[in-house]
N, C-alpha and C. Protein backbone atom coordinates (compact mmCIF):
# COMPACT_ATOMS: atom_id res chain seq x y z
N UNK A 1 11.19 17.51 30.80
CA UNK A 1 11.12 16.06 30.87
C UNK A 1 12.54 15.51 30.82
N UNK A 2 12.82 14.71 31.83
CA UNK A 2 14.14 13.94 31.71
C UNK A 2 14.62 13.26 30.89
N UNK A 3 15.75 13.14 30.40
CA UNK A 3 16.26 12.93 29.00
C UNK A 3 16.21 10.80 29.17
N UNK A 4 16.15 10.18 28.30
CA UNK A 4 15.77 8.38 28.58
C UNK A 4 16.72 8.16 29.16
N UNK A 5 17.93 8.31 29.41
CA UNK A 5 18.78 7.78 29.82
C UNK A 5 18.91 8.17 31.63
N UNK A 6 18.64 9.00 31.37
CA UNK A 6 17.97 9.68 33.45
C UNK A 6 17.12 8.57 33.63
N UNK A 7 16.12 8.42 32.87
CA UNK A 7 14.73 7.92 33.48
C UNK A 7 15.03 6.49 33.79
N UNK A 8 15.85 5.50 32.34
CA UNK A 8 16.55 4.53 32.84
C UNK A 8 17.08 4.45 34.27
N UNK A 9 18.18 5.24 34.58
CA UNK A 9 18.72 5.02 35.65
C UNK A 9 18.09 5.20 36.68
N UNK A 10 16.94 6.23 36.83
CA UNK A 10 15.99 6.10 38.11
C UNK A 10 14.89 5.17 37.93
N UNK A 11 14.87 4.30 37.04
CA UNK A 11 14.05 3.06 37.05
C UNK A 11 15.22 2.19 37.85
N UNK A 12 16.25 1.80 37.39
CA UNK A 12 17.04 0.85 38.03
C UNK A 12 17.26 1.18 39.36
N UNK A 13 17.35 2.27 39.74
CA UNK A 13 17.61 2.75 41.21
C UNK A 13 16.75 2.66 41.87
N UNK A 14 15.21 2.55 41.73
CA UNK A 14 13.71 2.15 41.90
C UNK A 14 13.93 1.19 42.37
N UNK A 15 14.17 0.18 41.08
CA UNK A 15 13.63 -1.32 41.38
C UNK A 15 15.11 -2.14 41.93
N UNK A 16 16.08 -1.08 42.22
CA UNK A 16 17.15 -1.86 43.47
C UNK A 16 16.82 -1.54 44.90
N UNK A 17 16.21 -0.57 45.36
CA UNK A 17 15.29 -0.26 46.20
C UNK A 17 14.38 -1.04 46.96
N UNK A 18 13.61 -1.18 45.98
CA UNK A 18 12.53 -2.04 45.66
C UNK A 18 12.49 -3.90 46.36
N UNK A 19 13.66 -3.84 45.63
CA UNK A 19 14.39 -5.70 45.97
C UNK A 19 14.82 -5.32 47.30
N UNK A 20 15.78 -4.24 47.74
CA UNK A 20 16.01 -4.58 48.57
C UNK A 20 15.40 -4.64 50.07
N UNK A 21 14.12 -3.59 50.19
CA UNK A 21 12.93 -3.34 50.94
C UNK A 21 12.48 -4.76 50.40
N UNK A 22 12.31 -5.53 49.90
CA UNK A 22 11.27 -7.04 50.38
C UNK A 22 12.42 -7.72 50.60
N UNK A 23 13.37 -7.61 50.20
CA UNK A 23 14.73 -8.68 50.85
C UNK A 23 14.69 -8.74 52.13
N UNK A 24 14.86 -6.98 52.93
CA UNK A 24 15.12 -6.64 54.42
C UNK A 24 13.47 -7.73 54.83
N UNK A 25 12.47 -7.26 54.44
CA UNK A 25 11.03 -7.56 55.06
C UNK A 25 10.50 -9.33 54.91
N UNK A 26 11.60 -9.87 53.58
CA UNK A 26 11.36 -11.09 53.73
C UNK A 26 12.20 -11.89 54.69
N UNK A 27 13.26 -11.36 55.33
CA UNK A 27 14.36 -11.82 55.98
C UNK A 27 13.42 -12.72 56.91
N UNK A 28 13.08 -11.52 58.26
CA UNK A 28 12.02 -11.84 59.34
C UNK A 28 11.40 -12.83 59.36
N UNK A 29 10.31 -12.41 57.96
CA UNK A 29 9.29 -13.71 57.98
C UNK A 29 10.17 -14.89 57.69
N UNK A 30 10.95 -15.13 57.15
CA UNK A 30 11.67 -16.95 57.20
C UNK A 30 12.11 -17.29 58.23
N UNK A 31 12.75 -16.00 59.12
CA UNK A 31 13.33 -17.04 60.37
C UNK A 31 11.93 -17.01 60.98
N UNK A 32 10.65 -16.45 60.95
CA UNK A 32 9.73 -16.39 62.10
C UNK A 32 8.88 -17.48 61.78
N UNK A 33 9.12 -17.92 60.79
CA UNK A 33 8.05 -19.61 60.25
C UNK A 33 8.74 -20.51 60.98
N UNK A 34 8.15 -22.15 60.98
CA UNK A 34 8.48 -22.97 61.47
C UNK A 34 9.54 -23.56 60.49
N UNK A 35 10.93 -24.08 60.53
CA UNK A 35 11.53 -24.77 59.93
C UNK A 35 11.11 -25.68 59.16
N UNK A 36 10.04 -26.68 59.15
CA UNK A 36 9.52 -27.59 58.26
C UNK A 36 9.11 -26.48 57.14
N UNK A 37 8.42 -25.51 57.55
CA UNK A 37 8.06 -24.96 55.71
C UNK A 37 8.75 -24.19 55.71
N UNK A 38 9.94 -23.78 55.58
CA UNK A 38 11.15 -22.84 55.22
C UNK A 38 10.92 -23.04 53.81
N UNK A 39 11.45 -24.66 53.31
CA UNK A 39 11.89 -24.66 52.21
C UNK A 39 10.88 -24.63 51.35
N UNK A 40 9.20 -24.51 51.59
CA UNK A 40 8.73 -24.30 51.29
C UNK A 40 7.90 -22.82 50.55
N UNK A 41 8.58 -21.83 51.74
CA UNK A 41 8.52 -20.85 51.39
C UNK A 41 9.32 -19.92 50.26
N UNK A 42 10.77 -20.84 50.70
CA UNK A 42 11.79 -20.14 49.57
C UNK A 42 10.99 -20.76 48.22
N UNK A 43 10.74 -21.90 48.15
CA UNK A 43 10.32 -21.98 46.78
C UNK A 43 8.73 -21.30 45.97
N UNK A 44 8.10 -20.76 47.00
CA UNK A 44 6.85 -19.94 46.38
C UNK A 44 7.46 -19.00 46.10
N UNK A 45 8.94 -18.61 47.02
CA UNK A 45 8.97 -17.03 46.85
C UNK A 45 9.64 -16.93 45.77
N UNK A 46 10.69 -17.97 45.22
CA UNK A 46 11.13 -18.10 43.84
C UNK A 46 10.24 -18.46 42.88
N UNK A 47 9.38 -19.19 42.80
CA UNK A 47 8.30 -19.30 41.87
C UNK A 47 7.52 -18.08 41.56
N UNK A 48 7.30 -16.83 42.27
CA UNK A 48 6.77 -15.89 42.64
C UNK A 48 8.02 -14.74 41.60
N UNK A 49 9.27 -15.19 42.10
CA UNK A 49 10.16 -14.21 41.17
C UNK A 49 10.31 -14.66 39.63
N UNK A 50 10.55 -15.53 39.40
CA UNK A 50 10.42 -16.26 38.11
C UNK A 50 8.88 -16.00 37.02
N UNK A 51 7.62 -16.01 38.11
CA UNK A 51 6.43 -15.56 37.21
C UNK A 51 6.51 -14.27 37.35
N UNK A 52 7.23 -13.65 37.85
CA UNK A 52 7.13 -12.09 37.39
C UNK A 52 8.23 -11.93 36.32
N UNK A 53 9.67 -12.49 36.13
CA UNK A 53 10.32 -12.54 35.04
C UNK A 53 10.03 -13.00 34.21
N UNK A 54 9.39 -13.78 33.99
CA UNK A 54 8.71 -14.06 32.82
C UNK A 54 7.56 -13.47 32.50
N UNK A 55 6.52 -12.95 32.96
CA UNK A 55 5.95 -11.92 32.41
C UNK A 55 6.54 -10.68 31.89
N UNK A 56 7.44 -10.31 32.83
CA UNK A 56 8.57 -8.88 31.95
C UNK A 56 8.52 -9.74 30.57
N UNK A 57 9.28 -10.96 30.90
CA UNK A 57 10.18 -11.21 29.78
C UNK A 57 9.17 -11.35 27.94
N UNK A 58 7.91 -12.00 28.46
CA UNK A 58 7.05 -12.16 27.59
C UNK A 58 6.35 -10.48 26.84
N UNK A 59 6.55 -9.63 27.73
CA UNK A 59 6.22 -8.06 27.29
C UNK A 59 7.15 -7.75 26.55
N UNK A 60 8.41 -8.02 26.76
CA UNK A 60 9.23 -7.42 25.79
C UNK A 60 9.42 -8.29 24.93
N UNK A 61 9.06 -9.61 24.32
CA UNK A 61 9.48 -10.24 23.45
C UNK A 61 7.71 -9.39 22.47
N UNK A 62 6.57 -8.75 22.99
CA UNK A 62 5.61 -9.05 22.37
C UNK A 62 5.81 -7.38 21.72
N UNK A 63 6.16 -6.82 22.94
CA UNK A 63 7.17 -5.11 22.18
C UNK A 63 7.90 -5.45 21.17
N UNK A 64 8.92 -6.46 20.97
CA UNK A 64 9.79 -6.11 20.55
C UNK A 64 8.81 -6.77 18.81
N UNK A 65 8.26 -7.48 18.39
CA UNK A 65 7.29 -8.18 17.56
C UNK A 65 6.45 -7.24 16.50
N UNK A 66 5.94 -6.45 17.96
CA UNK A 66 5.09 -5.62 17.14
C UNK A 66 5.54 -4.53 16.71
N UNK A 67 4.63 -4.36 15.41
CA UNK A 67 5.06 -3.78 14.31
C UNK A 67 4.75 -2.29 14.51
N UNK A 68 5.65 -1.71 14.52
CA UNK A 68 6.08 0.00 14.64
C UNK A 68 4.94 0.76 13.25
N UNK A 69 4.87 1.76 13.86
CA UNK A 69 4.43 3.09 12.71
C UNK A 69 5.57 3.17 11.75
N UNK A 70 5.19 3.13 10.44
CA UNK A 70 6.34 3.14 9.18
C UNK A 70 6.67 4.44 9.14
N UNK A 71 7.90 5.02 8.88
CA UNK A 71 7.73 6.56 9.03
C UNK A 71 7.85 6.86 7.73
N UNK A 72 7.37 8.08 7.39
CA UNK A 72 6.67 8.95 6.08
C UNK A 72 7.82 8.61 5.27
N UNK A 73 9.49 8.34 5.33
CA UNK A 73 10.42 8.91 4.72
C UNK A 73 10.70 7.05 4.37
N UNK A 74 10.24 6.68 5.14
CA UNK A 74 10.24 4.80 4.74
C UNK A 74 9.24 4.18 4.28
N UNK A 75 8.60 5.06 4.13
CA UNK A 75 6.73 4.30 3.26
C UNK A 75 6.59 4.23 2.14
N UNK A 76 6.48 3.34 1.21
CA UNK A 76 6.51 3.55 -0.18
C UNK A 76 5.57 4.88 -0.79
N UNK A 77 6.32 5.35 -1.84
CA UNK A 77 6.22 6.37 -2.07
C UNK A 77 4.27 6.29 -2.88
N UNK A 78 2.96 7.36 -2.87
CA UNK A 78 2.09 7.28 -2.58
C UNK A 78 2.03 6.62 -4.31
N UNK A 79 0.48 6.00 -4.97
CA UNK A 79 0.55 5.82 -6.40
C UNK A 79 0.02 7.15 -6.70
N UNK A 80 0.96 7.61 -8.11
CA UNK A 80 0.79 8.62 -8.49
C UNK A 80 -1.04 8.57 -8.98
N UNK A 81 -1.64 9.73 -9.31
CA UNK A 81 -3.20 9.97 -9.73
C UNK A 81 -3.04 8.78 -10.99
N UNK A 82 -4.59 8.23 -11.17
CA UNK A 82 -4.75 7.48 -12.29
C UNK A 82 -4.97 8.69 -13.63
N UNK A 83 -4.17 8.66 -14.44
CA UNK A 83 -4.26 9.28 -15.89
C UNK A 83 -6.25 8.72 -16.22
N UNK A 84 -6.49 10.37 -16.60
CA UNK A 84 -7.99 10.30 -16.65
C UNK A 84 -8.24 11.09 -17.87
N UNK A 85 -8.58 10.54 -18.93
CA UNK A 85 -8.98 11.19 -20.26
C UNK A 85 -9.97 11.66 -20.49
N UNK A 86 -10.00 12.90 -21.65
CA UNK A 86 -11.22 13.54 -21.82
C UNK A 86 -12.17 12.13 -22.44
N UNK A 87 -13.18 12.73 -22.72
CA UNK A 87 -14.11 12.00 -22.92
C UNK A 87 -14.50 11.54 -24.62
N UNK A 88 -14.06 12.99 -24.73
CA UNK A 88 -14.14 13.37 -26.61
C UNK A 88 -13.06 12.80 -26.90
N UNK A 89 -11.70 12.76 -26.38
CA UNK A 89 -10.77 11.37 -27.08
C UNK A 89 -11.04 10.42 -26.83
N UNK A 90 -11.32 9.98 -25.82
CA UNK A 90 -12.29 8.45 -25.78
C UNK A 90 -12.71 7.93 -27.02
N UNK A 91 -14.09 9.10 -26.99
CA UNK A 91 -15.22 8.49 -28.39
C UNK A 91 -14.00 8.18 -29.58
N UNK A 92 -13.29 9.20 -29.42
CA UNK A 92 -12.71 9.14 -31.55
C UNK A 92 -11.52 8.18 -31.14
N UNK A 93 -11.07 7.78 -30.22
CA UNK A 93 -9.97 7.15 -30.31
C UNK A 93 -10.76 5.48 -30.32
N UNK A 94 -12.10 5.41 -29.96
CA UNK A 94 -12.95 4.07 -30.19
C UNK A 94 -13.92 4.09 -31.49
N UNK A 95 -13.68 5.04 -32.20
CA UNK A 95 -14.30 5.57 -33.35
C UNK A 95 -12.85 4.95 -34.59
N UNK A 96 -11.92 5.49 -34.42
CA UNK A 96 -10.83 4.93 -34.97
C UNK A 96 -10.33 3.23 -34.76
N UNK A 97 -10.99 2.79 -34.09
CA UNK A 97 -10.57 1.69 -33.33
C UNK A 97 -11.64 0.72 -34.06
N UNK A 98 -12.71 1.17 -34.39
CA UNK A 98 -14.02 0.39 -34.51
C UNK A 98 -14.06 0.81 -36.31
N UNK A 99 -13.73 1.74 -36.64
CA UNK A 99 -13.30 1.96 -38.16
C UNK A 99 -12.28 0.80 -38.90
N UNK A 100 -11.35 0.64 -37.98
CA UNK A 100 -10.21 0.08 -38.99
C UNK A 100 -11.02 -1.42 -38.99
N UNK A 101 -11.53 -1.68 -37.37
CA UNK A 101 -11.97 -3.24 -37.55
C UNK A 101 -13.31 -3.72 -38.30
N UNK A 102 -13.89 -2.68 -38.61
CA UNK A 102 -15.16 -2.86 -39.89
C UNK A 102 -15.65 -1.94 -40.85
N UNK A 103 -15.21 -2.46 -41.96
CA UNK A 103 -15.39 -1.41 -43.12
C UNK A 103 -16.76 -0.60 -42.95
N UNK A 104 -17.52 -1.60 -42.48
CA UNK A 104 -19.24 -0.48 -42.47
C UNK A 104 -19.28 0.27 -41.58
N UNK A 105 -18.49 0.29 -40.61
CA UNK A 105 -18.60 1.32 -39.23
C UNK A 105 -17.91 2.46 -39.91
N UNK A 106 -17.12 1.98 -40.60
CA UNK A 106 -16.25 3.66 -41.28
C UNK A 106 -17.03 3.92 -42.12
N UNK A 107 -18.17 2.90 -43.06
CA UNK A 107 -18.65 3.80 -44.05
C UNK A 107 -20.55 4.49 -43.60
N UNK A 108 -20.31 4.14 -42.68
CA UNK A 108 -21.92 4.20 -42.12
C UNK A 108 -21.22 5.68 -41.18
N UNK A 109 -19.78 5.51 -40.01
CA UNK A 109 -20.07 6.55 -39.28
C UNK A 109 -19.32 7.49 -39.40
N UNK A 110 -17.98 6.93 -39.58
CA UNK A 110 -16.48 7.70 -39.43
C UNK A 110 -16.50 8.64 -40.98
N UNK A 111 -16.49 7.76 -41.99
CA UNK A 111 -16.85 8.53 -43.19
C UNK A 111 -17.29 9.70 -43.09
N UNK A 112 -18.42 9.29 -42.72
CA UNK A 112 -19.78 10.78 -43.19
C UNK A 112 -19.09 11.90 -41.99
N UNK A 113 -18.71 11.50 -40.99
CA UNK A 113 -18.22 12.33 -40.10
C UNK A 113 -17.03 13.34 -40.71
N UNK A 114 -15.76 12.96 -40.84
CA UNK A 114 -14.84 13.01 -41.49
C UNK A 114 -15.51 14.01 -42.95
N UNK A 115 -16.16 13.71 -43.59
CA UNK A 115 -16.64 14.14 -44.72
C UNK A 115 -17.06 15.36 -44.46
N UNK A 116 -18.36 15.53 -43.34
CA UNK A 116 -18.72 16.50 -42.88
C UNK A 116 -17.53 17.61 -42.46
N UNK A 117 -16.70 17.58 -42.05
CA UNK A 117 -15.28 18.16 -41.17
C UNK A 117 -14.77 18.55 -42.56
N UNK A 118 -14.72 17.84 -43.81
CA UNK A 118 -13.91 18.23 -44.59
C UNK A 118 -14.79 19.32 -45.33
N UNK A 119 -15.97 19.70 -45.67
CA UNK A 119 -17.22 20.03 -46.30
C UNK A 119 -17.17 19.49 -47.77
N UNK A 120 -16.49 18.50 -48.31
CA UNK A 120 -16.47 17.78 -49.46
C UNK A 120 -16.32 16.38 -49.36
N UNK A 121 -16.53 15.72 -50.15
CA UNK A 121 -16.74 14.51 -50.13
C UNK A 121 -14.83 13.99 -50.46
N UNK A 122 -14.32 12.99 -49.34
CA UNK A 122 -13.42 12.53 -48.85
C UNK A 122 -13.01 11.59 -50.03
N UNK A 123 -11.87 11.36 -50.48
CA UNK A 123 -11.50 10.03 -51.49
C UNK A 123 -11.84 8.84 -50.26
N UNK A 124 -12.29 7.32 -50.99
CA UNK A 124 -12.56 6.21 -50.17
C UNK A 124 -11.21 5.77 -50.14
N UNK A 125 -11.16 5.27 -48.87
CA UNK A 125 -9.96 4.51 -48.66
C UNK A 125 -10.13 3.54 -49.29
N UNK A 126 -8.45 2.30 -50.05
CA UNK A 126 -8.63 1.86 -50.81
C UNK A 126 -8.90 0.59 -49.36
N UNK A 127 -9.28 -0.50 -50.32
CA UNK A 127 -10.16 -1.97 -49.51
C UNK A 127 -8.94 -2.79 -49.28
N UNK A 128 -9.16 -3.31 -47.69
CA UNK A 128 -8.00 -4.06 -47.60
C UNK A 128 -7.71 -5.37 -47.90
N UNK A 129 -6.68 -6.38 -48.28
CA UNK A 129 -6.36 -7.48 -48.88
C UNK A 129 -7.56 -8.21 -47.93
N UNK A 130 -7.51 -9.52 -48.31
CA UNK A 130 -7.65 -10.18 -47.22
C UNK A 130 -8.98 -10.70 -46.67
N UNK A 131 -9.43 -10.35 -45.94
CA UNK A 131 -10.83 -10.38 -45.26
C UNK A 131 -11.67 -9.16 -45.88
N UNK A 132 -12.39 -9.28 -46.54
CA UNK A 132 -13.14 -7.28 -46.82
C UNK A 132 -13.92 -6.94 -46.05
N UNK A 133 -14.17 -7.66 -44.40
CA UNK A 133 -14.88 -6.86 -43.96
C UNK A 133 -14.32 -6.06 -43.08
N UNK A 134 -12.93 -6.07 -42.70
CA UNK A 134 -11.88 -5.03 -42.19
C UNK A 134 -12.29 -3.65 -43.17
N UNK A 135 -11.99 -2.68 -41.69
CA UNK A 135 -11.92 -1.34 -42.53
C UNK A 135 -10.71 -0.81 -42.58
N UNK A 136 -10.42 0.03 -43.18
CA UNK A 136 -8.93 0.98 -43.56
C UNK A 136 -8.26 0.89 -42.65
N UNK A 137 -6.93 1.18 -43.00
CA UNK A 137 -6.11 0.20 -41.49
C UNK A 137 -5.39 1.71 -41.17
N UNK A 138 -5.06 2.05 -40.00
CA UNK A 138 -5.06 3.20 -39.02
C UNK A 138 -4.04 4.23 -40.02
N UNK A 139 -2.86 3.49 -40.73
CA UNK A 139 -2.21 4.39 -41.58
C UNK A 139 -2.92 5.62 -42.38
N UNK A 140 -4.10 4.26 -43.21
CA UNK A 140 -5.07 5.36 -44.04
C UNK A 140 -6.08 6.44 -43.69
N UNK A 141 -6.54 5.88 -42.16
CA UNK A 141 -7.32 6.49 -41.79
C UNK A 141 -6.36 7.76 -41.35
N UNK A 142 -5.24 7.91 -41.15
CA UNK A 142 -4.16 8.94 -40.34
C UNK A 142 -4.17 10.03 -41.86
N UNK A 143 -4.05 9.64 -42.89
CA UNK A 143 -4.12 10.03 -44.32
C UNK A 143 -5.10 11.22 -44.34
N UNK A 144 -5.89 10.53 -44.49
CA UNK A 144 -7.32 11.20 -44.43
C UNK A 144 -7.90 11.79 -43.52
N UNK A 145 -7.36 12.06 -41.96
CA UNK A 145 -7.43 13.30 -41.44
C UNK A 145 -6.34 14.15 -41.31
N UNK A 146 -5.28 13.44 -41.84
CA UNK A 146 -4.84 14.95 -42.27
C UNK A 146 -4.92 15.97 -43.50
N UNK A 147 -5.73 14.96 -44.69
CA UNK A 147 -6.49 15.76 -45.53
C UNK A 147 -7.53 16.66 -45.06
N UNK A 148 -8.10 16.30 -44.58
CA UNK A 148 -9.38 17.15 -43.46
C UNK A 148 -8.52 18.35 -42.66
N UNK A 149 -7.59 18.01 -41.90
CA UNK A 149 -6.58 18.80 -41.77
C UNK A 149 -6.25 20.26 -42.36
N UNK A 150 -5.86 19.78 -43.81
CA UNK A 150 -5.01 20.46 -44.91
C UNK A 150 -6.02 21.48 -45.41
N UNK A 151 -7.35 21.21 -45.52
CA UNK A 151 -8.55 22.07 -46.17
C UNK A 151 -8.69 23.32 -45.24
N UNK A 152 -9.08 24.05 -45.70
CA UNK A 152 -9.36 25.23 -45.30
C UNK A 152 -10.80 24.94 -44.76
């Protein structure tokens, strides 16, 4: 395949060709019309060159517009995977979450749980200032599994 810059030049060498085969062939026909529509003719035949330059011209303004294939090395880079958690940290990390914000959820679930894990009965966390229906605030609860932890 010929390299673009060949193909350029045998396009231009084409379409000088080209002009000049209807130049030679339009010659004839003007002197062979009647003088009253001469000037009539030159001007279809320029109106005729002009709507074809401007159609070129409108192709390449609509080439030049439209929007190219982004290439791989210019595309923003892909979003990395969404971080996807087990399921069992889920529960205890909403187990811890639902503990600190109500004392009865820790003493109804997290407790007995925790208790169970330890096989002895757990010291109660002490009650927090304030509102008492808050449960143990994440420090204490951190306490007390690592007592659970510490047991054999």
């Amino acid at each position: 395949m010929p390299a673009p810059a060949e193909r350029r030049g045998r396009r231009l060498a084409g379409r000088a060709i080209v002009a000049t085969v209807l130049a030679v062939l339009a010659l004839p026909v003007y002197l062979t019309i009647s003088p009253s529509w001469r000037p009539a003719a030159v001007r279809l035949s320029c109106a005729v060159f002009v709507a074809v330059g401007c159609a070129r011209a409108r192709r390449w303004a609509r080439d030049a517009l439209a929007t190219h294939p982004i290439s791989a090395f210019d595309a923003p880079p892909a979003p990395p995977p969404a971080v996807e958690l087990d399921a069992r940290f889920l529960r205890l990390r909403d187990d811890l979450i639902s503990s600190s914000r109500s004392r009865r959820y820790f003493d109804v679930v997290l407790g007995p749980r925790l208790s169970a894990l330890a096989g002895t009965e757990l010291p109660r966390p002490a009650e927090r200032r304030g509102l008492s229906r808050r449960g143990p605030s994440l420090h204490a609860l951190g306490a007390l599994i690592a007592l659970v932890e510490r047991r054999p």
